[in-house]
Protein backbone atom coordinates (compact mmCIF):
# COMPACT_ATOMS: atom_id res chain seq x y z
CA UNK A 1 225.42 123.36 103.34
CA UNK A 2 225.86 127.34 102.34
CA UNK A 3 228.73 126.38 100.68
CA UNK A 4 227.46 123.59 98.53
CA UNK A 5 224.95 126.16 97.33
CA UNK A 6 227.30 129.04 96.66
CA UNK A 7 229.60 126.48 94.41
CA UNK A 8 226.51 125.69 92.11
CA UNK A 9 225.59 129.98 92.51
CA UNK A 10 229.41 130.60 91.33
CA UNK A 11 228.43 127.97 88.52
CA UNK A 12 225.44 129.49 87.19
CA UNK A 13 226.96 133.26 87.40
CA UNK A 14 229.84 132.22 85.46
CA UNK A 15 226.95 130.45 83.05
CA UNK A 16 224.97 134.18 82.72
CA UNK A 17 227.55 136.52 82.37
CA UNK A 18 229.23 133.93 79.37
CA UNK A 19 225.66 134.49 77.97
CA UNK A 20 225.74 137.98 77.78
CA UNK A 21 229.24 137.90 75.98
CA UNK A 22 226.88 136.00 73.02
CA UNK A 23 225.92 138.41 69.84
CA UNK A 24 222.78 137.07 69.49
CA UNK A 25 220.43 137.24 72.55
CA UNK A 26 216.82 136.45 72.56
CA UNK A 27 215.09 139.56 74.37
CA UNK A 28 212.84 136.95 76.38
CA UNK A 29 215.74 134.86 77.30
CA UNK A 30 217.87 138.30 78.07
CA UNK A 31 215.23 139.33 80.34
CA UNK A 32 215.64 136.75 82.60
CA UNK A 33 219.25 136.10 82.41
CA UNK A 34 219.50 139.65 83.91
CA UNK A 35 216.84 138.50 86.11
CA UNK A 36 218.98 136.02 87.84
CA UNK A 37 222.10 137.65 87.19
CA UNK A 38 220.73 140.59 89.91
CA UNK A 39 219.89 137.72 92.25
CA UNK A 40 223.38 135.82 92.13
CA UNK A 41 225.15 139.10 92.58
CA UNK A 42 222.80 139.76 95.59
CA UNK A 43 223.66 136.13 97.18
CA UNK A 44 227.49 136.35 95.98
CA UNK A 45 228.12 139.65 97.40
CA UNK A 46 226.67 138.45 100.62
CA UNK A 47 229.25 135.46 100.80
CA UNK A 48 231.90 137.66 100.03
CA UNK A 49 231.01 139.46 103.57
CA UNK A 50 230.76 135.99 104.70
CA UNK A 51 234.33 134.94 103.40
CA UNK A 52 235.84 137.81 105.43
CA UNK A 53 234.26 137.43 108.78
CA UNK A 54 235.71 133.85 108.15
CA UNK A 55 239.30 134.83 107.52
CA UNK A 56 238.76 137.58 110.25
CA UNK A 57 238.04 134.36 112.68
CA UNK A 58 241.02 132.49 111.46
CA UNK A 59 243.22 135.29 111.96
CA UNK A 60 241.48 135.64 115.72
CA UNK A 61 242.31 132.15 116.53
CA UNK A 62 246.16 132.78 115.45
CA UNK A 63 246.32 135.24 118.04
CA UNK A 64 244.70 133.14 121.09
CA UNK A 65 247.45 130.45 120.29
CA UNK A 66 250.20 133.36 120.19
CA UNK A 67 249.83 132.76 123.81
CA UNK A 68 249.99 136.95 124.65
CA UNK A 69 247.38 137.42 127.26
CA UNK A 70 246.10 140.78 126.56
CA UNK A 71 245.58 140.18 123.06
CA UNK A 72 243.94 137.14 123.78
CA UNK A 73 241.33 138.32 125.36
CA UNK A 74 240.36 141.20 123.18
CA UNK A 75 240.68 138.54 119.96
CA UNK A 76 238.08 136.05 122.27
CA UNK A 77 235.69 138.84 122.47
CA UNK A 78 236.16 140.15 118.74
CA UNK A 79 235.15 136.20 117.60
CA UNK A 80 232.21 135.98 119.50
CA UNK A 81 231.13 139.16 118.02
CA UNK A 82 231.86 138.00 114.22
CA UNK A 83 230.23 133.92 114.69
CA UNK A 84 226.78 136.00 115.08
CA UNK A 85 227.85 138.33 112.02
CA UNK A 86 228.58 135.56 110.56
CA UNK A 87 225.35 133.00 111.48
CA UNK A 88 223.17 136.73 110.41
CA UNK A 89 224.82 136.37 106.97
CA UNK A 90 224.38 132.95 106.53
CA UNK A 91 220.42 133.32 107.62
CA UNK A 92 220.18 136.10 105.26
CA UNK A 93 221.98 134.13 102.41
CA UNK A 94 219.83 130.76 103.26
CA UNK A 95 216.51 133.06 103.03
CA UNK A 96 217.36 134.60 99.67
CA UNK A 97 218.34 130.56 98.82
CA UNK A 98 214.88 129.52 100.00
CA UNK A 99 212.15 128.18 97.24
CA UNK A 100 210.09 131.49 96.05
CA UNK A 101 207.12 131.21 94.87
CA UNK A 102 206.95 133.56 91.54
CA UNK A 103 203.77 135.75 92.51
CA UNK A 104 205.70 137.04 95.91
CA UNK A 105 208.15 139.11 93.88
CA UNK A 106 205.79 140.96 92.20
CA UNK A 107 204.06 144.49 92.76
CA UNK A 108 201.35 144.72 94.94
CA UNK A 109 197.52 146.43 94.76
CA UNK A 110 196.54 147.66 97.83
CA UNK A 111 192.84 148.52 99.08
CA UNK A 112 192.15 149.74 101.93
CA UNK A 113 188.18 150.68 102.91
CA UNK A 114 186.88 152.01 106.25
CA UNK A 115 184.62 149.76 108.09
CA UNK A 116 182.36 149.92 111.54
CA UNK A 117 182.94 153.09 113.28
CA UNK A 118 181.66 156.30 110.60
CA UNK A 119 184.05 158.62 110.78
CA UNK A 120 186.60 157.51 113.14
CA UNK A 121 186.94 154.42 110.99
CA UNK A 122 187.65 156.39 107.77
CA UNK A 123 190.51 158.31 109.77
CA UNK A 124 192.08 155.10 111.27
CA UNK A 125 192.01 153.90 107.31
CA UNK A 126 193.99 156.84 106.41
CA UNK A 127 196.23 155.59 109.51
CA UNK A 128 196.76 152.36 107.99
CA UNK A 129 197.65 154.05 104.71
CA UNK A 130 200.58 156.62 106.29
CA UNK A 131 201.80 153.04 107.91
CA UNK A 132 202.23 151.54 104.66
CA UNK A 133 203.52 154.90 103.07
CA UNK A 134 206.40 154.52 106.01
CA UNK A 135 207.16 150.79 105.61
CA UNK A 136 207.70 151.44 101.97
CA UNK A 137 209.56 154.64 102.16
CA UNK A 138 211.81 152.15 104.90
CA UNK A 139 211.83 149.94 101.67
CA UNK A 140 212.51 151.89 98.94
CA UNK A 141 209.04 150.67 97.86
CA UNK A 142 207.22 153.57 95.21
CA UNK A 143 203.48 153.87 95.81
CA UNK A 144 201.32 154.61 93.13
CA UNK A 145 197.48 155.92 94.14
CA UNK A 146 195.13 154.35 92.16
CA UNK A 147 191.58 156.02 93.70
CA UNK A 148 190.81 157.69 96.79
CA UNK A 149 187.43 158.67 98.12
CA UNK A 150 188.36 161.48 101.16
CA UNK A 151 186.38 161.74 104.17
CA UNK A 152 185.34 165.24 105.45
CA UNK A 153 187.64 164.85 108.32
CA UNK A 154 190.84 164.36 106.12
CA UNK A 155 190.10 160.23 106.16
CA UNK A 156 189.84 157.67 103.67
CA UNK A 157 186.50 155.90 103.01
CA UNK A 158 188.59 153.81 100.86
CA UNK A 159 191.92 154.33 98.68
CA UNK A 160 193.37 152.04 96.45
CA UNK A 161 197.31 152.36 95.81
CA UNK A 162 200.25 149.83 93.72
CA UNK A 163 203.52 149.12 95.32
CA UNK A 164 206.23 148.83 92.78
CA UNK A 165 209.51 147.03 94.08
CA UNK A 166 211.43 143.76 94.37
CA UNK A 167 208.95 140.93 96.75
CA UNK A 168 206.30 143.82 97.15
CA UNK A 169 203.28 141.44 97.30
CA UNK A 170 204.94 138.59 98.88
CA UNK A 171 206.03 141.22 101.91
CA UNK A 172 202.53 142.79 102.16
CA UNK A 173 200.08 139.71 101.36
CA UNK A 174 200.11 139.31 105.61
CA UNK A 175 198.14 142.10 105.43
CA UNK A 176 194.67 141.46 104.29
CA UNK A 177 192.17 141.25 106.82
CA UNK A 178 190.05 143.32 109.06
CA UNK A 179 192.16 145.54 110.86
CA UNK A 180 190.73 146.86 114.47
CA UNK A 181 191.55 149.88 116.36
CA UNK A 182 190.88 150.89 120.21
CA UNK A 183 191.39 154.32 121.34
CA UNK A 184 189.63 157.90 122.10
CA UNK A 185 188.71 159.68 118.72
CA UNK A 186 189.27 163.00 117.88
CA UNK A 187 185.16 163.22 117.70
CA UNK A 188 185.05 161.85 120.88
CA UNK A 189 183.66 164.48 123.23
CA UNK A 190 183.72 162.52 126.67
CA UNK A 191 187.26 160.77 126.14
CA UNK A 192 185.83 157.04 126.00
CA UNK A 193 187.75 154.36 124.19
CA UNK A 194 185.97 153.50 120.63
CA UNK A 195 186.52 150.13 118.56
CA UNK A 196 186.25 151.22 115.00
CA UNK A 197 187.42 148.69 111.61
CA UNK A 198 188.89 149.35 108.12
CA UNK A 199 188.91 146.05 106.08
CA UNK A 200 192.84 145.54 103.93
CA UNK A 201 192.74 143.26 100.55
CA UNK A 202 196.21 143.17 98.80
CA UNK A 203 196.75 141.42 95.60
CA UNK A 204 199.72 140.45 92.94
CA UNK A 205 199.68 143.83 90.24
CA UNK A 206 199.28 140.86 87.17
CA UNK A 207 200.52 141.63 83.58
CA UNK A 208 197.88 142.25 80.72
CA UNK A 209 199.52 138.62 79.05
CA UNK A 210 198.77 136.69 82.45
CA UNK A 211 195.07 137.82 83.28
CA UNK A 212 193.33 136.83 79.53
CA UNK A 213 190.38 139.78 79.63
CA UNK A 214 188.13 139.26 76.72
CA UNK A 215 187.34 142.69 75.38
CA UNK A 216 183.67 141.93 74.80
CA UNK A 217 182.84 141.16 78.63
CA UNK A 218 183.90 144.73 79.50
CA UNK A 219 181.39 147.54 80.17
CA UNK A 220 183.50 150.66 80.28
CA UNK A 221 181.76 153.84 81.62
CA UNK A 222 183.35 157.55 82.01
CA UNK A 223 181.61 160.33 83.89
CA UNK A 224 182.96 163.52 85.80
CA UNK A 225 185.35 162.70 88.97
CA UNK A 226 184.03 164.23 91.94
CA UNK A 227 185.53 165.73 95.09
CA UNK A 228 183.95 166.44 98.79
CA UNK A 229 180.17 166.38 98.68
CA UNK A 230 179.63 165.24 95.19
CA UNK A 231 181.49 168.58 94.06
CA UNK A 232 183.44 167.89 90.27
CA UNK A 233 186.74 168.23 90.16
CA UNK A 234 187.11 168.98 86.66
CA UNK A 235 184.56 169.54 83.72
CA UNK A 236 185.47 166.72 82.01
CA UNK A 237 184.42 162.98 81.83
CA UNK A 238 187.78 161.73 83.06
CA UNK A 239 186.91 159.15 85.77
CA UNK A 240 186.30 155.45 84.41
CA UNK A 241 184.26 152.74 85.94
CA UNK A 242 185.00 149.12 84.23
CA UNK A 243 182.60 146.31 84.88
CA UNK A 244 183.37 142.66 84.27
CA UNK A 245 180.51 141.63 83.11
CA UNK A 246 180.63 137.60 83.42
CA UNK A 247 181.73 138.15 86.84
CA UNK A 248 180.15 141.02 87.80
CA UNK A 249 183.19 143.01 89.35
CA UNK A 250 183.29 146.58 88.92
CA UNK A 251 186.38 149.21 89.23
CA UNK A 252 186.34 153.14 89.51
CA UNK A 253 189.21 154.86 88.98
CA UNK A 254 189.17 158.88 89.19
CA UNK A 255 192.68 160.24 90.93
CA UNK A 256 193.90 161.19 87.86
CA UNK A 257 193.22 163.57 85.80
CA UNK A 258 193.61 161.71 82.19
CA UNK A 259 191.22 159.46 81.50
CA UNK A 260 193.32 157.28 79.67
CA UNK A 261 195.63 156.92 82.62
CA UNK A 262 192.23 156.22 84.91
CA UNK A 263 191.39 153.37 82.49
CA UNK A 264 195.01 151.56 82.81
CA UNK A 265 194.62 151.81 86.83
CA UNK A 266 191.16 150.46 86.43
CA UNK A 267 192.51 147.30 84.15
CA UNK A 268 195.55 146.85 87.14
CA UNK A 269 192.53 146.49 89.75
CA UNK A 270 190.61 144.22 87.49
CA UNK A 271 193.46 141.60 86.48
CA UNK A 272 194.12 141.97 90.31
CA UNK A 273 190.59 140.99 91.33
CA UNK A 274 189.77 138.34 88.76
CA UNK A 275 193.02 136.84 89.62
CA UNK A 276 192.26 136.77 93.20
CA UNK A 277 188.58 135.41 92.10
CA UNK A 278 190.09 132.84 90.02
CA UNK A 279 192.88 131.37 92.78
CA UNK A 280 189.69 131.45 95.45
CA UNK A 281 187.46 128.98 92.79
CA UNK A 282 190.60 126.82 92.41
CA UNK A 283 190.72 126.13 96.18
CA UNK A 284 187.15 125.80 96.73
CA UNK A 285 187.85 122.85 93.91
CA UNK A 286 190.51 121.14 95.29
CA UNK A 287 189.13 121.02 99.20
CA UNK A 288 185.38 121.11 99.89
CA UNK A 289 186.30 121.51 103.58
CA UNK A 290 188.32 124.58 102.61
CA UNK A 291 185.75 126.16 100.38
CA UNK A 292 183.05 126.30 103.98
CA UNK A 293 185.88 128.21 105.47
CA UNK A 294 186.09 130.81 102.47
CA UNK A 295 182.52 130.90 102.44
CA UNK A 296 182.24 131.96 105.94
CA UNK A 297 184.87 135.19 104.97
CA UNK A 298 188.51 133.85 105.70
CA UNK A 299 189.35 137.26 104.70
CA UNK A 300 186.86 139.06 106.87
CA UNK A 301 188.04 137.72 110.54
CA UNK A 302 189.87 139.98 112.39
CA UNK A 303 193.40 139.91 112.05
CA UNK A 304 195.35 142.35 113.75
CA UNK A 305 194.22 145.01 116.80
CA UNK A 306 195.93 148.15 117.32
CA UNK A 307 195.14 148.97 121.20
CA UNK A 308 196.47 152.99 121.37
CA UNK A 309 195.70 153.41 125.18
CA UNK A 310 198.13 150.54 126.20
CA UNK A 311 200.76 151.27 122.94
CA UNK A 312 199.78 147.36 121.82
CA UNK A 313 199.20 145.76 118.71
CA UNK A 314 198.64 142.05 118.32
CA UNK A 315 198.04 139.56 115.48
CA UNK A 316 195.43 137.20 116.02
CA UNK A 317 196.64 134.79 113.54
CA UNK A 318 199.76 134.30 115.36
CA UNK A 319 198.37 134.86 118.64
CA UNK A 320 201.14 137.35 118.84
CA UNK A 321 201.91 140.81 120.75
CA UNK A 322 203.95 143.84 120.95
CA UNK A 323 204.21 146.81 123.10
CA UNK A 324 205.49 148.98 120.28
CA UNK A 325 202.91 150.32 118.28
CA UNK A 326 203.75 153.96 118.23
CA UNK A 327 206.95 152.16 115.80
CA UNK A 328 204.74 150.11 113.87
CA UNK A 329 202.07 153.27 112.65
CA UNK A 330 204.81 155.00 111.95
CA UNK A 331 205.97 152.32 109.44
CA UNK A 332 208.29 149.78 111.18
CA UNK A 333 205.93 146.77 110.28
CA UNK A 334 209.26 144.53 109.82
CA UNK A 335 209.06 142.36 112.74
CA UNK A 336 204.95 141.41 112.47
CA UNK A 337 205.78 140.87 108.55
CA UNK A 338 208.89 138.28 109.86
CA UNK A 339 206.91 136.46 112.23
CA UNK A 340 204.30 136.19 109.90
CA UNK A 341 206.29 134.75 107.28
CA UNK A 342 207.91 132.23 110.72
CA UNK A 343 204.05 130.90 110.94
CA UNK A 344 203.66 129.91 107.30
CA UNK A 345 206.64 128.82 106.98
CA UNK A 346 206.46 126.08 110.11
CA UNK A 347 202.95 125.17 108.21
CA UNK A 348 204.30 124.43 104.81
């Protein structure tokens, strides 16, 4: 079956790389020959590991029928070592092989609020936003903060942040939902366990040509960015507010100090939002059993808990648990993300 595949991958390489030898080259067209190009070489390059581990195997078998003893055994062991190699590669190539759907490999707008629990709350947000930080530093992910809105105790009431790199959104989407914590704050006097909330909403970063915004139905307001206590940061009107007005959505943006760049953050978050707003009206369309269950807040039900006292997170959706959870705040969010992507997959 992999082979079949990397025939007609060999085919279509060979098809790209004849294209680039052409003088003329329509940029559109150029942009995504590259496009695939980068993901041939990816899959190609992984059945050229492939190819070896086979011929490694073949060579291994030669030596069992040589008939020498000693050698026999050692070349026994080495080819049970190289069939999983070789079944891992195979996985990996089938995965990259599997239908994509186009919104998963782009960048992702993260937002992450603080919920029930005052000030513990905003802290375990700012958790949640080092975990990310890791995962995409793990990644080679860049983040890009958007807004922030501190807490006095060094938390986030909310923060908003992009993730630019390759299947960004379609890694992170898992992660909307309310998020629960259970352990002893650090304003927690008699050492009692606390369960405290910070909500998660990730969306596809869409470009200004596929989110249509019609000038007219923006209200666009600028005013002072503020720090701790309402204290301005700067003496000028740099932070921008944008409100859709046929929809009613409204973005602040005020991390940075130009007020041009807080406007193009604030359009990111809006084409983000509407798109999101647009996708949920579509459904609600298509299934009016569907549309009761976004009504009730899909979004809102708890998703994951992170239990610190017994080192424990689980995912509700999944019904599944794991005893590492000192790993996962510290980034290592690989193996929920995987199981995650298990579940959907067996629905689909």
């Amino acid at each position: 079956m992999v082979d079949e595949k990397i025939k007609e991958i060999e085919k279509n390489y060979k098809e790209c790389v004849e294209y680039l030898s052409c003088e003329k080259k329509d940029p559109e067209k150029l942009k995504e020959v590259l496009k695939k190009l980068s993901f041939y070489e990816e899959v190609l390059n992984l059945n050229k590991k492939r190819e070896e581990i086979i011929k490694r195997i073949e060579e291994d078998k030669e030596i069992i029928e040589s008939g020498e003893k000693e050698l026999k055994e050692i070349a026994e062991e080495e080819i049970k070592i190289l069939k999983k190699e070789k079944e891992k590669i195979e996985e990996e190539i089938e995965n990259l092989l599997m239908p994509k759907n186009e919104i998963d490999e782009k960048n992702a707008i993260i937002e992450i609020r603080a919920g029930t629990g005052g000030e513990e709350a905003c802290l375990f947000a700012a958790d949640l936003f080092r975990m990310y930080s890791k995962y995409c530093e793990r990644n080679n992910y860049e983040i890009e903060i958007f807004d922030s809105h501190p807490s006095e105790l060094g938390g986030f009431k909310e923060i908003i942040f992009l993730v630019k790199g390759k299947d960004a959104y379609g890694n992170l989407k898992y992660e909307g939902g309310v998020h629960r914590v259970q352990r002893v704050p650090k304003t927690e006097s008699y050492g009692r366990i606390h369960t405290s909330a910070a909500t998660v909403a990730v969306f596809p970063e869409m470009e200004e040509e596929e989110i249509k915004i019609n000038p007219e139905d923006l209200k666009i307001e600028t005013f002072r960015a503020s720090g701790h206590g309402g204290q301005h940061v700067n003496k000028t009107s740099s932070a921008v507010r944008i409100t859709h007005i046929p929809t009613g959505i409204s973005v602040s943006c005020q991390d940075d100090r130009s007020q041009i760049k807080n406007r193009e953050k604030a359009m990111k978050i809006l084409r983000a939002r509407l798109r999101a707003l647009y996708e949920k009206e579509k459904r609600e369309k298509i299934d009016e059993e569907r549309k009761k269950l976004i009504k009730t807040g899909d979004r809102s039900e708890k998703v994951r808990t992170y239990n610190f006292p017994q080192n424990r997170v689980t995912d509700h959706r999944i019904n599944y648990t794991t005893y590492n959870l000192d790993k996962i705040m510290d980034g290592e969010i690989e193996e929920l993300i995987e199981k995650l992507k298990e579940a959907e997959l067996l629905k689909s």
